[in-house]
C-alpha atoms as a PDB file:
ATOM      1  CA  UNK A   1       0.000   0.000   0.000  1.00  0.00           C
ATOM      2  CA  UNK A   2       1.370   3.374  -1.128  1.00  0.00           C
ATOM      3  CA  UNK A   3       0.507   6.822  -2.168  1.00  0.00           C
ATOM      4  CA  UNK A   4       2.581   7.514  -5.456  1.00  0.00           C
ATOM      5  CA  UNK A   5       2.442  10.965  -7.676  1.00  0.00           C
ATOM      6  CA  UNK A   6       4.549  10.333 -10.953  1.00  0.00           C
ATOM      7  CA  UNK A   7       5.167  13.228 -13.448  1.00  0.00           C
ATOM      8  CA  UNK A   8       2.120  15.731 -12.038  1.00  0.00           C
ATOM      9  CA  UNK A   9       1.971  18.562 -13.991  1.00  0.00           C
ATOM     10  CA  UNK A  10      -0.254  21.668 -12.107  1.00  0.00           C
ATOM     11  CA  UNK A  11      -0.675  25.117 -13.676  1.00  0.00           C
ATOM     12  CA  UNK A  12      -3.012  28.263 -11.867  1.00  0.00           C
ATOM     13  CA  UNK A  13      -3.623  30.318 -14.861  1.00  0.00           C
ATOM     14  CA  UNK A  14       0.075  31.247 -16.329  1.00  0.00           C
ATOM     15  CA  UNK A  15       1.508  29.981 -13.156  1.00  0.00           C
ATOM     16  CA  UNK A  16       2.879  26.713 -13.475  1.00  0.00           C
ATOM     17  CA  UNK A  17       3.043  25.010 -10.123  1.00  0.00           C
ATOM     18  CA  UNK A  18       4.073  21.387 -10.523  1.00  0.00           C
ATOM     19  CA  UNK A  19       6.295  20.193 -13.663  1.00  0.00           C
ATOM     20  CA  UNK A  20       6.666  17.053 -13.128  1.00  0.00           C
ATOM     21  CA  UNK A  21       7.102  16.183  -9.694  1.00  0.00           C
ATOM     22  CA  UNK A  22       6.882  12.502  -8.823  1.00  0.00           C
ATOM     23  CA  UNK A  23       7.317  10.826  -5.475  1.00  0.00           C
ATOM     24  CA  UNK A  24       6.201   7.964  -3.571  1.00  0.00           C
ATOM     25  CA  UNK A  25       5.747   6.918  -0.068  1.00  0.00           C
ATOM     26  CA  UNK A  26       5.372   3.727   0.890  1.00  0.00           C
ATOM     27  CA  UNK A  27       3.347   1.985   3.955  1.00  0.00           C
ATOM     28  CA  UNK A  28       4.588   2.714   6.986  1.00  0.00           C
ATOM     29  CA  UNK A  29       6.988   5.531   6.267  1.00  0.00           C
ATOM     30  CA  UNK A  30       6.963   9.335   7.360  1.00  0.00           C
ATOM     31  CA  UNK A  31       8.061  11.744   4.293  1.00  0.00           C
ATOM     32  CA  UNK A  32       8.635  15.241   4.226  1.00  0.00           C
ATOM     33  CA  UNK A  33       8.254  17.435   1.325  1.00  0.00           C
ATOM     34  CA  UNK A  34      10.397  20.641   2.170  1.00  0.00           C
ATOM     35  CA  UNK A  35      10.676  23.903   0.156  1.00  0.00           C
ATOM     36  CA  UNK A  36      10.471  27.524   0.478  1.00  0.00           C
ATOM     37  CA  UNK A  37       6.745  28.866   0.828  1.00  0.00           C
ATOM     38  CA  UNK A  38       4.563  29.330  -2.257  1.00  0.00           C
ATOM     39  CA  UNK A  39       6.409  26.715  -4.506  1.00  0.00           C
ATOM     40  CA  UNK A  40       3.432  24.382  -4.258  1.00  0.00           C
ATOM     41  CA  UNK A  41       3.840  21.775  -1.291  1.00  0.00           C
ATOM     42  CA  UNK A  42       0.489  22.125  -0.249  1.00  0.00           C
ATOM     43  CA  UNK A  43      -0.779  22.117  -4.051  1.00  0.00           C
ATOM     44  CA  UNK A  44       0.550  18.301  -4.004  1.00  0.00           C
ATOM     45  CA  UNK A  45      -1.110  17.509  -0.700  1.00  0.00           C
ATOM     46  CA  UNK A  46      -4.503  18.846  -2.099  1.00  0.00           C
ATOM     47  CA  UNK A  47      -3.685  16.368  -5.572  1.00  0.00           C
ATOM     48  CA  UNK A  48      -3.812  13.363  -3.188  1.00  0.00           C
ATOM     49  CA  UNK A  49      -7.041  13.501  -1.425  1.00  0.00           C
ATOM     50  CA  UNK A  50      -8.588  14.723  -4.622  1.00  0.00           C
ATOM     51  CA  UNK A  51      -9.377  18.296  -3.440  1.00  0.00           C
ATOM     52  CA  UNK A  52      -7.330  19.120  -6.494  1.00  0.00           C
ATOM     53  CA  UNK A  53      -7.162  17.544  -9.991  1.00  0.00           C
ATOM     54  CA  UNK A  54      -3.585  17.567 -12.006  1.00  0.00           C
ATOM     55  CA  UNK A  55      -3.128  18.751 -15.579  1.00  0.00           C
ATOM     56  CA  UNK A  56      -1.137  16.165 -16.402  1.00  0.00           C
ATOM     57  CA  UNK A  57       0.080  12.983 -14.061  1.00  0.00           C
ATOM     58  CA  UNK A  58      -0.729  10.458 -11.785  1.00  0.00           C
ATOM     59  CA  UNK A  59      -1.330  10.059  -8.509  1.00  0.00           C
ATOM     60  CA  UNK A  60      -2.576   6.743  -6.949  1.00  0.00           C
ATOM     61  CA  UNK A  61      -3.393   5.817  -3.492  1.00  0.00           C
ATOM     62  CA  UNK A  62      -3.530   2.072  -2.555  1.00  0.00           C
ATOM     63  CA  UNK A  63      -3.958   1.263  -6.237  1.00  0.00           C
ATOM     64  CA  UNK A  64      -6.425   4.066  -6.977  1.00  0.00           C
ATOM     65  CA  UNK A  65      -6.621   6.570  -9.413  1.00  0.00           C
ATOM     66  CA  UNK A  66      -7.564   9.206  -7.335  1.00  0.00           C
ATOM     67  CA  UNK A  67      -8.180  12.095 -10.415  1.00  0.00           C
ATOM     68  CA  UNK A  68     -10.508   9.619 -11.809  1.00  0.00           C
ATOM     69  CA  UNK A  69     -12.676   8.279  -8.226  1.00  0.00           C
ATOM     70  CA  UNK A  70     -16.419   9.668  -8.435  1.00  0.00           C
ATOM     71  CA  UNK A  71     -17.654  11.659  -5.415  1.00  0.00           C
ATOM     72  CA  UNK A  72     -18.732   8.187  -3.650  1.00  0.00           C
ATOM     73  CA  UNK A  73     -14.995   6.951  -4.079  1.00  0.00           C
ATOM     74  CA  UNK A  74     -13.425  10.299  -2.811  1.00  0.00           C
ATOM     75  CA  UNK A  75     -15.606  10.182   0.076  1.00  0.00           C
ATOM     76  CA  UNK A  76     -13.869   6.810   0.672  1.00  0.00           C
ATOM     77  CA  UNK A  77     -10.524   7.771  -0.291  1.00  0.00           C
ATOM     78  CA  UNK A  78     -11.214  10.842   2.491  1.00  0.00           C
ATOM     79  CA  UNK A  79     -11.907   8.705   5.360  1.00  0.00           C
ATOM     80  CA  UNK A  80      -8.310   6.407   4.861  1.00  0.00           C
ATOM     81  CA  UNK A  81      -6.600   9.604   4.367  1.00  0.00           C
ATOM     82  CA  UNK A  82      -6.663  12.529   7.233  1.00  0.00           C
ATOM     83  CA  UNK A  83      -5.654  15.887   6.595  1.00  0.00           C
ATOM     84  CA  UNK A  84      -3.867  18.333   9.302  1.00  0.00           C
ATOM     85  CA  UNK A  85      -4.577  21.523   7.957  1.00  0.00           C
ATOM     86  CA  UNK A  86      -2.104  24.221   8.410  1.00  0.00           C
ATOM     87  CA  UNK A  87      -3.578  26.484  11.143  1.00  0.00           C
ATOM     88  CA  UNK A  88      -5.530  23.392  12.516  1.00  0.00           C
ATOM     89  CA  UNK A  89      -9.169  24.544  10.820  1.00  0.00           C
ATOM     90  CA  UNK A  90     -11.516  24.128  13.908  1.00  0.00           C
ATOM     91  CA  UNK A  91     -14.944  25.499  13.897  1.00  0.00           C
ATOM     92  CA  UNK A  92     -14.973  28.158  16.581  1.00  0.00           C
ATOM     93  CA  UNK A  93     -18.641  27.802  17.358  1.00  0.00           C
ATOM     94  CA  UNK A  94     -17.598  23.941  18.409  1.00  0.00           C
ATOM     95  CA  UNK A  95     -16.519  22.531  21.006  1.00  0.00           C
ATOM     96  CA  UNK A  96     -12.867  20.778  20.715  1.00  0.00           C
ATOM     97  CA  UNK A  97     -14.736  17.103  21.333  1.00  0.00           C
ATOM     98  CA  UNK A  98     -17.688  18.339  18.511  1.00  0.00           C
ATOM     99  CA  UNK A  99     -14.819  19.196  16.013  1.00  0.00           C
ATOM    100  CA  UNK A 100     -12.948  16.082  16.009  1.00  0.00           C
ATOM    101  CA  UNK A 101     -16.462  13.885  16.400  1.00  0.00           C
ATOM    102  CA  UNK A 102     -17.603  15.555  12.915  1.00  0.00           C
ATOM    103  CA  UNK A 103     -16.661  12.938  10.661  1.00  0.00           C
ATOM    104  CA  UNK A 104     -17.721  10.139  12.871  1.00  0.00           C
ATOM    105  CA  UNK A 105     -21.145  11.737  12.826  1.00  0.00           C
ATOM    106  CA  UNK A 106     -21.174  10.744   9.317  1.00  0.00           C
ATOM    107  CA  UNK A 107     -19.914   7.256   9.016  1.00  0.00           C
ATOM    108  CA  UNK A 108     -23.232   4.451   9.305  1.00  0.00           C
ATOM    109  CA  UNK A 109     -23.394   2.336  12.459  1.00  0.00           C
ATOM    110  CA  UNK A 110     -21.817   5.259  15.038  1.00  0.00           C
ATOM    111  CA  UNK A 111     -24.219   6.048  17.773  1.00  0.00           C
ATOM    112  CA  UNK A 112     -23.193   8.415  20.318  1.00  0.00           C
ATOM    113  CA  UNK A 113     -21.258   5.899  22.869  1.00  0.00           C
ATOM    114  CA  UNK A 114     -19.540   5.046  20.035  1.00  0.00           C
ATOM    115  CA  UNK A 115     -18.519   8.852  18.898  1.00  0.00           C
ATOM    116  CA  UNK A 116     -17.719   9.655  22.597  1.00  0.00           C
ATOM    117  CA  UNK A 117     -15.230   6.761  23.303  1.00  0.00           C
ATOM    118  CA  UNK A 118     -13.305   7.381  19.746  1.00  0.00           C
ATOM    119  CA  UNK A 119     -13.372  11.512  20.621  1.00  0.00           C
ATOM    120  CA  UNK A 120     -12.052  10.160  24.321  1.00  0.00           C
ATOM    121  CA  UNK A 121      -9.430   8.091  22.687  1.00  0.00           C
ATOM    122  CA  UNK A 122      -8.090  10.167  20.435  1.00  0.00           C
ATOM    123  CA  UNK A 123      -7.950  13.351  22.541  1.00  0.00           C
ATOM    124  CA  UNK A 124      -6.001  11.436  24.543  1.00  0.00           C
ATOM    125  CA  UNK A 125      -3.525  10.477  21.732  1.00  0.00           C
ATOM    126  CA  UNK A 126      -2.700  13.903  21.243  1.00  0.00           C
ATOM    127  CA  UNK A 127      -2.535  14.624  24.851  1.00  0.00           C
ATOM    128  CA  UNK A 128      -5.424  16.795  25.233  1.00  0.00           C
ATOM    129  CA  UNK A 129      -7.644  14.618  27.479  1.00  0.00           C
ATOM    130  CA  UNK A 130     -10.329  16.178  29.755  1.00  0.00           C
ATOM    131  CA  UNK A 131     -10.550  19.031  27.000  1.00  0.00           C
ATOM    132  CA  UNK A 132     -13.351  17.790  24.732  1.00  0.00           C
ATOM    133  CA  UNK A 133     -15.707  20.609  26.050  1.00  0.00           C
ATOM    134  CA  UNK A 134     -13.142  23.337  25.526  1.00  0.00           C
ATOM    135  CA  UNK A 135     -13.846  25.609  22.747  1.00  0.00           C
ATOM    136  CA  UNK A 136     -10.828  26.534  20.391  1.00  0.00           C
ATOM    137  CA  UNK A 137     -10.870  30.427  21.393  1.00  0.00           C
ATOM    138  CA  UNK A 138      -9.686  28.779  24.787  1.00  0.00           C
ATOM    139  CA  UNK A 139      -6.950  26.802  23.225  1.00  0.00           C
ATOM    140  CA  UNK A 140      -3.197  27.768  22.582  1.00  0.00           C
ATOM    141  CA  UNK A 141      -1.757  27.483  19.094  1.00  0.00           C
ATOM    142  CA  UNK A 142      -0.164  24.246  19.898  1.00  0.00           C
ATOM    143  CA  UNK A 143      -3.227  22.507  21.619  1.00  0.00           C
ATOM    144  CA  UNK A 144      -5.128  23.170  18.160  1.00  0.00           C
ATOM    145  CA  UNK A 145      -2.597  22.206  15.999  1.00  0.00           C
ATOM    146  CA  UNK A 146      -2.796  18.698  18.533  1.00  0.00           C
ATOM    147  CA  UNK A 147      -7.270  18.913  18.496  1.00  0.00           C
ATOM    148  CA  UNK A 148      -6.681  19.029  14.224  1.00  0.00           C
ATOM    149  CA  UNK A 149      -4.753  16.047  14.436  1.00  0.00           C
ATOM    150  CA  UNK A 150      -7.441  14.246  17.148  1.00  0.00           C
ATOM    151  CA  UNK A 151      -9.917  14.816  14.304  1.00  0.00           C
ATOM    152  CA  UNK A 152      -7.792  14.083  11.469  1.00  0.00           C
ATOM    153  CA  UNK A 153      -6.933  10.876  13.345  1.00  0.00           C
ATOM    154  CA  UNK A 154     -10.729  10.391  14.361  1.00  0.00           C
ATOM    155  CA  UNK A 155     -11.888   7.487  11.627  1.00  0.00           C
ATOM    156  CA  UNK A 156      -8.643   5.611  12.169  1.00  0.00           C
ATOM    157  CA  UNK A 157      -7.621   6.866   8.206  1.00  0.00           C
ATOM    158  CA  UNK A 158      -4.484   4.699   6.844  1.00  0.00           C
ATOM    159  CA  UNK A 159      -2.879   7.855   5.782  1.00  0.00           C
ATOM    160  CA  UNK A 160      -2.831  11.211   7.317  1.00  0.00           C
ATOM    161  CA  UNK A 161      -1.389  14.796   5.204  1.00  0.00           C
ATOM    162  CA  UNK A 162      -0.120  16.984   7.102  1.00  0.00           C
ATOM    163  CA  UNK A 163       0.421  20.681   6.108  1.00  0.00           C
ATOM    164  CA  UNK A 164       2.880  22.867   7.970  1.00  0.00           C
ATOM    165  CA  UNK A 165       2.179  21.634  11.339  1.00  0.00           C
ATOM    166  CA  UNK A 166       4.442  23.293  13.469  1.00  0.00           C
ATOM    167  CA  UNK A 167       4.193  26.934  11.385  1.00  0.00           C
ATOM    168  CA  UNK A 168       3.489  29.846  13.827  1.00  0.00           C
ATOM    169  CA  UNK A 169       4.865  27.594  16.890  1.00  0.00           C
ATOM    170  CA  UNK A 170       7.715  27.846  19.402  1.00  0.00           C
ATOM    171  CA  UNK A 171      10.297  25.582  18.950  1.00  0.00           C
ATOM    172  CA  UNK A 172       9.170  24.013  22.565  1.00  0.00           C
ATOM    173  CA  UNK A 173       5.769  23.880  21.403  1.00  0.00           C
ATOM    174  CA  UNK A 174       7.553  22.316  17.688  1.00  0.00           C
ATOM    175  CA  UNK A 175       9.628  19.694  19.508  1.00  0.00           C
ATOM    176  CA  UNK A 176       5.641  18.253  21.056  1.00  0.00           C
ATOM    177  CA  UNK A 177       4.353  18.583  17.827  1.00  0.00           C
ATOM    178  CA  UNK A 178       7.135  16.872  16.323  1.00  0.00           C
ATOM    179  CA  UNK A 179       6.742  13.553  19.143  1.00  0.00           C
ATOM    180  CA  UNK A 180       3.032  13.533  18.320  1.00  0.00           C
ATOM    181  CA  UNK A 181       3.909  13.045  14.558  1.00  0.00           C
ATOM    182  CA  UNK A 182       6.131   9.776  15.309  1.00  0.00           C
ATOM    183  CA  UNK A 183       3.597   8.725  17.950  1.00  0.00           C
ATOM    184  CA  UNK A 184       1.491   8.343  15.017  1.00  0.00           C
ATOM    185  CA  UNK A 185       3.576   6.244  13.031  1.00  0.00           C
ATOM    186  CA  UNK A 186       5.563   4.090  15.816  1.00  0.00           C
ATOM    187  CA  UNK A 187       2.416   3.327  17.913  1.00  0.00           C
ATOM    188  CA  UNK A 188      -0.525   3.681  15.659  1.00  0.00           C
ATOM    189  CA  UNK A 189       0.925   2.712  12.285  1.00  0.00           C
ATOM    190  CA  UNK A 190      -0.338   5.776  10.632  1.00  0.00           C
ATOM    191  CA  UNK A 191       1.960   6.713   7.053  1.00  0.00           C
ATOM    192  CA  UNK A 192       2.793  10.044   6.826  1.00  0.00           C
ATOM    193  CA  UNK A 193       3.066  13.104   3.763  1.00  0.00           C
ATOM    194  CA  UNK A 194       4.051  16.336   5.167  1.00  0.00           C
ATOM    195  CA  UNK A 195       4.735  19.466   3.869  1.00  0.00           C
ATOM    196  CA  UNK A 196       6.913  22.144   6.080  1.00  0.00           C
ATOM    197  CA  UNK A 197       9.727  24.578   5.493  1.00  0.00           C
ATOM    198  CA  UNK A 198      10.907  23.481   8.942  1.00  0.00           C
ATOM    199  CA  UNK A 199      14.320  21.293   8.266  1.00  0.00           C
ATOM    200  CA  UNK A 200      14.812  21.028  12.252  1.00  0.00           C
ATOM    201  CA  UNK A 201      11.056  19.440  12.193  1.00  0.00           C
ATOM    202  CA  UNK A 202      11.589  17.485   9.044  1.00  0.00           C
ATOM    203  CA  UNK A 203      15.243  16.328  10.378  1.00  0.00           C
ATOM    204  CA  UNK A 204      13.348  14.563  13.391  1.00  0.00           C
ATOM    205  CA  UNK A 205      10.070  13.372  11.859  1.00  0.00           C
ATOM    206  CA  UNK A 206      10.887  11.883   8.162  1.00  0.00           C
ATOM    207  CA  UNK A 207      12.113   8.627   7.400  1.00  0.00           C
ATOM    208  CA  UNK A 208      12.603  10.584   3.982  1.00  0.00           C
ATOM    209  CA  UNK A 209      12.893  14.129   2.661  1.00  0.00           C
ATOM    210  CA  UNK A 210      12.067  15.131  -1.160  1.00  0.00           C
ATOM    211  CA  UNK A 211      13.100  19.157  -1.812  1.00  0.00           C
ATOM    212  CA  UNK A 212      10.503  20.491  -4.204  1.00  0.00           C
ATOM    213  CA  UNK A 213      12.296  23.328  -6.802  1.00  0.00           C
ATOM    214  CA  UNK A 214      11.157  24.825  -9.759  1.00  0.00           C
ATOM    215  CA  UNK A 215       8.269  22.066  -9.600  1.00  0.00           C
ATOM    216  CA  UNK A 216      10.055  19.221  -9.523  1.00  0.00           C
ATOM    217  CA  UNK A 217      11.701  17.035  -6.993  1.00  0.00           C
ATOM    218  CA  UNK A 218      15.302  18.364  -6.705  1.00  0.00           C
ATOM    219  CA  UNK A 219      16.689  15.337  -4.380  1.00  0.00           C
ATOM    220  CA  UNK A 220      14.934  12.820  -2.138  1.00  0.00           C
ATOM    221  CA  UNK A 221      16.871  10.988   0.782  1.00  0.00           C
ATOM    222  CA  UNK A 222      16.988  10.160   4.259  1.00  0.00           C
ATOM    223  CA  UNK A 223      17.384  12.903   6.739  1.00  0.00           C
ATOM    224  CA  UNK A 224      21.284  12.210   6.800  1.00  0.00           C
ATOM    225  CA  UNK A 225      21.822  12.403   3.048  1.00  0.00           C
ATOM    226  CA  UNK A 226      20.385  15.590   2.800  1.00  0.00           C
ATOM    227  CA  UNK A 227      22.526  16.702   5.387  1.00  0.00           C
ATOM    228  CA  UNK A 228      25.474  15.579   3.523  1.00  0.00           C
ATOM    229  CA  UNK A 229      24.385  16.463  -0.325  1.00  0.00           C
ATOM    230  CA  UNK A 230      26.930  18.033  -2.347  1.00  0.00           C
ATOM    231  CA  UNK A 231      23.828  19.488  -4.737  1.00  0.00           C
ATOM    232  CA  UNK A 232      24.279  23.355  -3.708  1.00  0.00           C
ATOM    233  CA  UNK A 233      20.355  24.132  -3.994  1.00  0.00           C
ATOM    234  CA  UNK A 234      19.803  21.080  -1.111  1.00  0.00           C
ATOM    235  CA  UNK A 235      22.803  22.898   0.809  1.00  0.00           C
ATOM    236  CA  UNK A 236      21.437  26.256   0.611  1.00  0.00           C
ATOM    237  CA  UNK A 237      18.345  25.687   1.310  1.00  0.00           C
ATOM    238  CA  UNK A 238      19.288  23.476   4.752  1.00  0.00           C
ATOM    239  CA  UNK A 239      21.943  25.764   5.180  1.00  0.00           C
ATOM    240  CA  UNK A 240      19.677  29.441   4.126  1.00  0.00           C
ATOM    241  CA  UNK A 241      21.710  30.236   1.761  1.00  0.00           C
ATOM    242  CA  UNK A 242      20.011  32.256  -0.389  1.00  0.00           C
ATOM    243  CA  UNK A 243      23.275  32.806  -3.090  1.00  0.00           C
ATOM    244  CA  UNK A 244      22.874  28.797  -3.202  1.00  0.00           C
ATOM    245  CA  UNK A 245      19.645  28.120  -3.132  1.00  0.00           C
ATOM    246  CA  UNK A 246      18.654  30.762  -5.982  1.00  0.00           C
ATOM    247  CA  UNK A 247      22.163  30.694  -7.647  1.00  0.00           C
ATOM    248  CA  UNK A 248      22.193  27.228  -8.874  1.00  0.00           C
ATOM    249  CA  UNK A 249      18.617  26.502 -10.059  1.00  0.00           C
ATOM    250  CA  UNK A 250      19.819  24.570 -13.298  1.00  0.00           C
END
């Protein structure tokens, strides 16, 4: 079981996003897609839960075509794969419990003992137990980054996409984040796409690292190869070297 994009193509307009990137990540695994901000790392998490369809490409989760799945099969495809947005999304008028109970609400054969025991459990995942009737104006930034991953993790999805989630944080408050993210795949087997700018965060968290330039993927290692690439654009963007990173884009 995998999620694979090969050769997706993605243009806004004039603006061409994605030229070909290609990556896969296979079952089990944690991979971080790093780059600066705007080059289109969240673009290719939107391609593989369907919220966005390529121009050209594919992109296949556990052996489907996700640009061709009908509604019914991207409502499926949505409930193996969670999605972490990037400032955690919660619904302000609902309680912390209420937010991450949503998509239970809508899945047959959940009755409200049901809801209440997975809300219980998975608040206490993220370490946020005894908050369920908090509301998210009463939250720090950290405890709703943690309640977006309770209800991203809330109908036990396969997969999980996570987008930016330690942006805006401390790096105390980045260092919990970052132990939540291997909780998920040591203890509850969840495989993991993220997107972050964050090399300290993607240094601890990814089995693998793939640098999105100019649309493509520039390299794609382990944590300690990209530490030691010779490829100037890999060292200057670890490194923030502008002169390398923007000097050497052939």
């Amino acid at each position: 079981m995998s999620i694979r994009l090969d050769d997706v193509h993605k243009a806004f307009g004039k603006k061409k996003v994605l030229k070909g990137f290609s990556v896969e990540v296979t079952e089990g695994e944690t991979v971080a897609i790093v780059g600066p901000s705007g080059i289109g790392k969240s673009v290719t998490l939107k391609h593989v839960n369907g919220l966005l369809t390529p121009d050209r490409g594919t992109i296949v989760v556990d052996e489907l075509s996700v640009p061709e799945l009908d509604r019914d099969g991207l409502a499926n495809l949505r409930r193996r794969v969670g999605f972490v947005f990037q400032f955690a999304a919660l619904f302000d008028s609902m309680t912390i419990g209420e937010n991450v109970a949503m998509a239970l609400r809508r899945l047959e054969g959940w009755d409200e003992e049901r809801i209440g025991l997975r809300v219980s459990e998975c608040l206490e995942l993220v370490d946020l137990q005894g908050m369920s009737d908090s509301y998210p104006s009463q939250l720090s930034g950290g405890q709703k980054k943690r309640a977006g991953l309770a209800r991203a993790l809330a109908p036990s999805p396969r997969y999980i996409l996570y987008d930016e989630p330690t942006t805006g944080l401390d790096p105390v408050t980045t260092s919990v984040i970052d132990r939540l993210l291997l909780r998920m795949r040591d203890e509850v087997g969840v495989t993991g796409l993220m997107v972050t700018h964050d090399m300290t965060s993607a240094f601890r968290v990814a089995d693998r690292i793939v640098l999105l330039h100019d649309g493509k993927a520039r390299f794609v290692g382990a944590p300690e190869e990209v530490q030691s690439a010779d490829d100037p654009v890999v060292r200057g963007f670890v490194t923030g070297d502008p002169a390398l990173f923007y000097g050497n884009a052939s």
